[in-house]
Protein backbone atom coordinates (compact mmCIF):
# COMPACT_ATOMS: atom_id res chain seq x y z
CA UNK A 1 53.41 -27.17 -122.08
CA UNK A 2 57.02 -26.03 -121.17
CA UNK A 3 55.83 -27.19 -117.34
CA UNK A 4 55.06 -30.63 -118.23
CA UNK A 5 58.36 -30.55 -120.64
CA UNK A 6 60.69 -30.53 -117.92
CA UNK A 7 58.65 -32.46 -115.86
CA UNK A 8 59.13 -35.34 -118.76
CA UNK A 9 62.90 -35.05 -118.97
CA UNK A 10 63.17 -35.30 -114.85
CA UNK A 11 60.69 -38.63 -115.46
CA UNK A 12 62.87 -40.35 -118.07
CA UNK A 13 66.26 -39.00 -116.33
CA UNK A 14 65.29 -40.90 -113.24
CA UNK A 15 63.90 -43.99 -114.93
CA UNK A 16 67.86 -44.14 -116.60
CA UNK A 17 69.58 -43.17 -113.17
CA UNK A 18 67.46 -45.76 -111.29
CA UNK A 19 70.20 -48.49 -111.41
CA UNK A 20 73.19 -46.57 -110.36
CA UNK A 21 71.76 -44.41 -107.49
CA UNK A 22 69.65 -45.06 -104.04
CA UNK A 23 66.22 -42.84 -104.33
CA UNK A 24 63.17 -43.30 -101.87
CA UNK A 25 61.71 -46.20 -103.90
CA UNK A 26 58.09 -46.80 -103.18
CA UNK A 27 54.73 -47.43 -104.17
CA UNK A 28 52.13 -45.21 -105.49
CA UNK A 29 50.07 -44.06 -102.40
CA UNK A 30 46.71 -43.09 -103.39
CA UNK A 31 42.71 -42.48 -101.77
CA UNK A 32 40.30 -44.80 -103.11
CA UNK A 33 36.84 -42.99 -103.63
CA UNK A 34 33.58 -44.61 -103.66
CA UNK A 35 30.88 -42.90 -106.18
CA UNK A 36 27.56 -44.01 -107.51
CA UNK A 37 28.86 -48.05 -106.47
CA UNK A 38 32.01 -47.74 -108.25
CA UNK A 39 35.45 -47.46 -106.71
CA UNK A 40 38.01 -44.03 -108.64
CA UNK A 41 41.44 -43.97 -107.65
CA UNK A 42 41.94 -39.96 -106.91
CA UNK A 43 45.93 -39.88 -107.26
CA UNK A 44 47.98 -37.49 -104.80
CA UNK A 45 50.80 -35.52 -106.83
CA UNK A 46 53.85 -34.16 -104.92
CA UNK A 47 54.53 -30.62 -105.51
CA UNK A 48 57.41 -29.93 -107.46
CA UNK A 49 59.30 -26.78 -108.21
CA UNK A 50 62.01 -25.78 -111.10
CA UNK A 51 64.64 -22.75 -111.02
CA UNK A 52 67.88 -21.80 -110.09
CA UNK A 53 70.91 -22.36 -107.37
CA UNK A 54 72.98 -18.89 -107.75
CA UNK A 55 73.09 -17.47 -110.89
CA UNK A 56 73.84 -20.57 -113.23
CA UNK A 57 73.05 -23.64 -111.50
CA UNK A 58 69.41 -25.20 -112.58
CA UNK A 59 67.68 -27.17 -110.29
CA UNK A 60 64.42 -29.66 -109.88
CA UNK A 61 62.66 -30.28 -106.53
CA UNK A 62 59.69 -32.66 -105.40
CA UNK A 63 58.34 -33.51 -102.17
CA UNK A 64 55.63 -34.79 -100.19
CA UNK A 65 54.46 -33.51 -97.28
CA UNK A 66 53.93 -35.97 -94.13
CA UNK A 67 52.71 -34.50 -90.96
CA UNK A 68 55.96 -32.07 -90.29
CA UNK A 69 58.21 -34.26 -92.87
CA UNK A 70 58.71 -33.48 -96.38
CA UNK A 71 59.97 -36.34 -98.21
CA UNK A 72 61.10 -36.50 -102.03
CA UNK A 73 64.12 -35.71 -104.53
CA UNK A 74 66.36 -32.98 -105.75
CA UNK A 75 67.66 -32.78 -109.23
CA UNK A 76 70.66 -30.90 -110.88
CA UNK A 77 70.06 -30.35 -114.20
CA UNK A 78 73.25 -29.34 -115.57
CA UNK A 79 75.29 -32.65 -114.27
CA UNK A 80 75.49 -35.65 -117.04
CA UNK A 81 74.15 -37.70 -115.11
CA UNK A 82 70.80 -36.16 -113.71
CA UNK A 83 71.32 -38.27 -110.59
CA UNK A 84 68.00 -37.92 -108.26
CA UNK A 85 69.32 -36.82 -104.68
CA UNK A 86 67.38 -37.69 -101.97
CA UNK A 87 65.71 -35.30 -99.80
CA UNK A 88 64.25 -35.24 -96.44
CA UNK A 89 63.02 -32.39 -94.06
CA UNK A 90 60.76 -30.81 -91.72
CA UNK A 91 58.27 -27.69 -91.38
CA UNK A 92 59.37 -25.69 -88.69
CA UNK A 93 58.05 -22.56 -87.19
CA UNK A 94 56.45 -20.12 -89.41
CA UNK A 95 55.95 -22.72 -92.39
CA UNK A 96 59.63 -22.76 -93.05
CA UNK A 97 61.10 -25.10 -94.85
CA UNK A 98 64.45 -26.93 -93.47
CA UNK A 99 65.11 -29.55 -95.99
CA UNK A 100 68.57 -32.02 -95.85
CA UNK A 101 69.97 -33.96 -99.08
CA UNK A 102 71.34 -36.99 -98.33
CA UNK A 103 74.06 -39.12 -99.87
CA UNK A 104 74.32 -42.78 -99.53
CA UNK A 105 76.33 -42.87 -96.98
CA UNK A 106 74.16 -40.48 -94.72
CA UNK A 107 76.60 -37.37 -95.29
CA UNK A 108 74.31 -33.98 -95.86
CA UNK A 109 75.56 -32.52 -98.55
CA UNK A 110 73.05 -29.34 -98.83
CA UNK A 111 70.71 -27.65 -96.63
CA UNK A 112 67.70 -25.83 -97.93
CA UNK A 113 65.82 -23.29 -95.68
CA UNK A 114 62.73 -21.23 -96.62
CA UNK A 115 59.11 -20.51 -96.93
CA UNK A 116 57.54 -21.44 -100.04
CA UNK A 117 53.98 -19.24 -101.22
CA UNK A 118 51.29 -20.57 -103.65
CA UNK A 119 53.55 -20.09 -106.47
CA UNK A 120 57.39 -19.07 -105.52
CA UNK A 121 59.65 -21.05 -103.64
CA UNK A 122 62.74 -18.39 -102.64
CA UNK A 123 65.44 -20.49 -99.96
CA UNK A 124 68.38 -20.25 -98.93
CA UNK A 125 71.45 -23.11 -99.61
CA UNK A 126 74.03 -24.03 -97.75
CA UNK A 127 76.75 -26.77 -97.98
CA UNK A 128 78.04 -28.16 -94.35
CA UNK A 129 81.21 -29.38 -96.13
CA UNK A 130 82.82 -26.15 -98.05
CA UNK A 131 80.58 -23.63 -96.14
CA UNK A 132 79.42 -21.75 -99.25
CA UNK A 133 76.21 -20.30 -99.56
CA UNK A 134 73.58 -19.73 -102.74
CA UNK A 135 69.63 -18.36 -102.49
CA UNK A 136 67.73 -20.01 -104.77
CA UNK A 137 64.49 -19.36 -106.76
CA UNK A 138 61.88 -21.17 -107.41
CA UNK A 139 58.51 -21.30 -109.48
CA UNK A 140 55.67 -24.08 -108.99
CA UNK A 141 55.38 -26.58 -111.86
CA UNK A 142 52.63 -28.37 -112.34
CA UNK A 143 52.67 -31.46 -110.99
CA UNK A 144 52.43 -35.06 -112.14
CA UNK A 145 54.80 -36.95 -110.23
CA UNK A 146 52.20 -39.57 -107.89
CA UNK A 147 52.78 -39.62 -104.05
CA UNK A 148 54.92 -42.43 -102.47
CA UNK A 149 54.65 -44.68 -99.85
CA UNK A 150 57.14 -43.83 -97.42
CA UNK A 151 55.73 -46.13 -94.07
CA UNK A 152 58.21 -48.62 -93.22
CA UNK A 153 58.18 -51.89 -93.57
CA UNK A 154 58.67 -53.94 -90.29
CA UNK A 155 60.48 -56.99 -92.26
CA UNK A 156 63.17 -54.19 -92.81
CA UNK A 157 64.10 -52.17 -89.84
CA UNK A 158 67.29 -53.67 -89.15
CA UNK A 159 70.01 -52.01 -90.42
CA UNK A 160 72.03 -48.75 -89.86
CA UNK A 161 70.90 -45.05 -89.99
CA UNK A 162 72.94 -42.20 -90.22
CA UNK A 163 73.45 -38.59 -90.23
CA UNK A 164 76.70 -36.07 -90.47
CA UNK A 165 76.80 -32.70 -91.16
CA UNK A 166 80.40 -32.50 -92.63
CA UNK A 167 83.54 -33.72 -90.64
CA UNK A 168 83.36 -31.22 -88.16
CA UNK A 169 80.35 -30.75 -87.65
CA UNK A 170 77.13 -32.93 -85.85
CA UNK A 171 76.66 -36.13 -86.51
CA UNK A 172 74.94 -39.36 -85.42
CA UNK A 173 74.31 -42.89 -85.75
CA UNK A 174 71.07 -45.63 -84.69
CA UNK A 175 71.73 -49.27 -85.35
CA UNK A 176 68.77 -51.53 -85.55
CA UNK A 177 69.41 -55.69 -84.68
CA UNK A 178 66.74 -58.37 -84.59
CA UNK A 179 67.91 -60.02 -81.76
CA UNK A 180 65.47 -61.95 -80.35
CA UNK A 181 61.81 -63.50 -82.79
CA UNK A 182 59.78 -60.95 -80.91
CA UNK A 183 62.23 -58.10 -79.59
CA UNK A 184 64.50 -55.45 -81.33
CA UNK A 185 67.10 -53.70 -80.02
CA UNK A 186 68.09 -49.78 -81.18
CA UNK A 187 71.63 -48.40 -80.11
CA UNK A 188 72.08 -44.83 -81.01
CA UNK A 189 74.17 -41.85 -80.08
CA UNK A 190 74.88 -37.98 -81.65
CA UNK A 191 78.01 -36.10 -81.11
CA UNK A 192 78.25 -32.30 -81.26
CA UNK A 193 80.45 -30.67 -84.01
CA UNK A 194 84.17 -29.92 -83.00
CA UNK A 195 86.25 -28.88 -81.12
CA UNK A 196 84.42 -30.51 -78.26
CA UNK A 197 82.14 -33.71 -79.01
CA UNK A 198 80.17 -33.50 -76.24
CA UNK A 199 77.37 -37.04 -76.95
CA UNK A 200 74.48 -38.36 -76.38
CA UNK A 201 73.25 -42.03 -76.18
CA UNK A 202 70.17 -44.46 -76.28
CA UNK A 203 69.72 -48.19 -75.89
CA UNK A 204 66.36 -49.13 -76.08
CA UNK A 205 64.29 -52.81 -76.64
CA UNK A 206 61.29 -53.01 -78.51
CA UNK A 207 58.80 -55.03 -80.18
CA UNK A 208 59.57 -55.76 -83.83
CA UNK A 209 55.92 -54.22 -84.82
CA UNK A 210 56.64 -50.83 -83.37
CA UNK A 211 57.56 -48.20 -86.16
CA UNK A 212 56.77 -44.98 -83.28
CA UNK A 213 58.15 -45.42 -79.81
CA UNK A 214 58.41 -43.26 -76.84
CA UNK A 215 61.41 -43.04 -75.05
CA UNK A 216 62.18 -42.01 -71.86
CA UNK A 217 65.55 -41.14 -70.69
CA UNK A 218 66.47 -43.26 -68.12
CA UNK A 219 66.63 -41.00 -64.41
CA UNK A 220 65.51 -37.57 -66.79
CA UNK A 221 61.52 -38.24 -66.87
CA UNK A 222 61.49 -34.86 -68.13
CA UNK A 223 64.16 -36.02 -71.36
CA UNK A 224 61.50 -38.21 -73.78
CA UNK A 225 62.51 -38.46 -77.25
CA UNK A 226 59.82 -40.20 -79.96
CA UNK A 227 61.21 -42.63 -83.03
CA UNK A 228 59.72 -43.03 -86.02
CA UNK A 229 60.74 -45.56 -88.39
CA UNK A 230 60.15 -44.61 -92.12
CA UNK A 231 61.09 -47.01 -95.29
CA UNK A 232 65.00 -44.98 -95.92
CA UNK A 233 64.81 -42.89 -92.69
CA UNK A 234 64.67 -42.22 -88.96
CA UNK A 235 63.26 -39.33 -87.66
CA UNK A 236 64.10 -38.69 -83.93
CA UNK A 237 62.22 -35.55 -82.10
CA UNK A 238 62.05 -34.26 -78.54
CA UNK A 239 58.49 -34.53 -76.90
CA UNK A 240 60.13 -33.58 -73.46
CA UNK A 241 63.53 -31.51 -73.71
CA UNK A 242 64.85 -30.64 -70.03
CA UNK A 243 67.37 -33.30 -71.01
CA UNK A 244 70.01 -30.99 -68.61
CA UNK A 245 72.73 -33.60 -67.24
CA UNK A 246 71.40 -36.41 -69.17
CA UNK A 247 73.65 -35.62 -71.97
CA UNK A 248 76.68 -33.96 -73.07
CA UNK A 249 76.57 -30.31 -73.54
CA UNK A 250 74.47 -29.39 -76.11
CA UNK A 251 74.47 -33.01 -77.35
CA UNK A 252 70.65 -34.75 -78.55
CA UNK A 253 69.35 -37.52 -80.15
CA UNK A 254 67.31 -35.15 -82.15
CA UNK A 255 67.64 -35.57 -86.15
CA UNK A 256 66.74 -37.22 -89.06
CA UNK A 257 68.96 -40.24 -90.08
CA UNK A 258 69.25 -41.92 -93.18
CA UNK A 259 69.20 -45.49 -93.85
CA UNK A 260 73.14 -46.38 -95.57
CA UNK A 261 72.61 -50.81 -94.77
């Protein structure tokens, strides 16, 4: 009962926030079973987790799990306003967890790292802009928040992605025009963190239908890079990585960027 409390108060605190912030906002994704001639929808729930930043600081989480993504929202519930944050990650090596909260303007403003077990979810987090550093703790709830939709819609990938990890620190951009009824062109680039902002670069034509393209670096057949448009996001991952003298020192493409137009 005290599981499906809080998991009521994070349900009507979003409805109420859902005017003045920018969640993922999508559709309920579901399986549609077939049994004895009659079609059951079997609803997927995201797995959600309650407990505490540091000593005093309480905390909701929810995600979905897509391939190596995790997709969903983080919730702090000691603010007035219970604004959902959103949240976007992968699953790295070793089933850990390296999950990013975005602002609206693509800034990261926490970084969550750890390995959740059937019940426990015990991470570290960090903030890119003041450098401090909390663990946090973690205990499954149960569930009852449905799966989204998070496959993009090709009417909507114009617009402008990005990432930064603090002023100093990485960051990146990807800028999506219609240009042409039947083409697409994607202009991106990443600079290191300071003192030295070494880049790297991309301009790449495409057909308006593609949401997962290959690309090649241009004279570095062994630099390939795949993008894959989601409905808020971009994720960007090497396939190929002797990328040596293609870029700047240490600079990639690599990352996940978030949609801000």
């Amino acid at each position: 009962m005290k599981k499906l409390f809080y998991l009521t108060i994070f349900i009507l605190f979003s409805c109420n926030s859902a005017q003045n912030d920018t969640p993922i906002h999508t559709e309920t994704a579901a399986n549609h079973i077939t049994r004895s001639g009659q079609n059951t929808t079997v609803e997927k729930h995201q797995k959600a987790w309650k407990g505490q930043l540091g000593s005093e600081i309480n905390v909701l989480l929810h995600y979905q799990k897509y391939e190596n993504l995790v997709v969903g929202q983080i919730i702090y519930l000691d603010t007035k306003e219970h604004k959902p944050i959103p949240i976007i990650g992968t699953v790295e090596e070793g089933e850990n967890y390296r999950i990013l909260e975005f602002d609206h303007k693509g800034n990261i403003t926490g970084i969550i790292s750890g390995v959740p077990s059937a019940e426990i979810f015990k991470a570290n987090w960090f903030s890119p802009k003041t450098g401090k550093e909390y663990s946090m703790n973690m205990s499954k709830l149960d569930s009852i928040i449905p799966e989204k939709n998070i496959e993009a819609n090709l009417d909507k990938l114009a617009g402008e992605y990005a990432y930064q990890y603090g002023t100093a620190g990485y960051q990146g951009h990807v800028k999506v025009q219609h240009l042409e009824p039947d083409q697409i062109t994607i202009q991106g680039y990443s600079v290191t963190s300071e003192p030295a902002r070494n880049i790297a670069e991309m301009e790449i034509k495409a057909s308006p239908t593609q949401k997962d393209i290959l690309h090649t670096v241009p004279e570095a057949e062994n630099c390939q890079f795949r993008i894959r448009f989601f409905k808020d996001f971009v994720y960007i991952s090497n396939t190929k990585t002797q990328c040596t003298g293609a870029f700047g020192h240490n600079a990639t493409l690599e990352g996940i960027y978030y949609k801000t137009q």
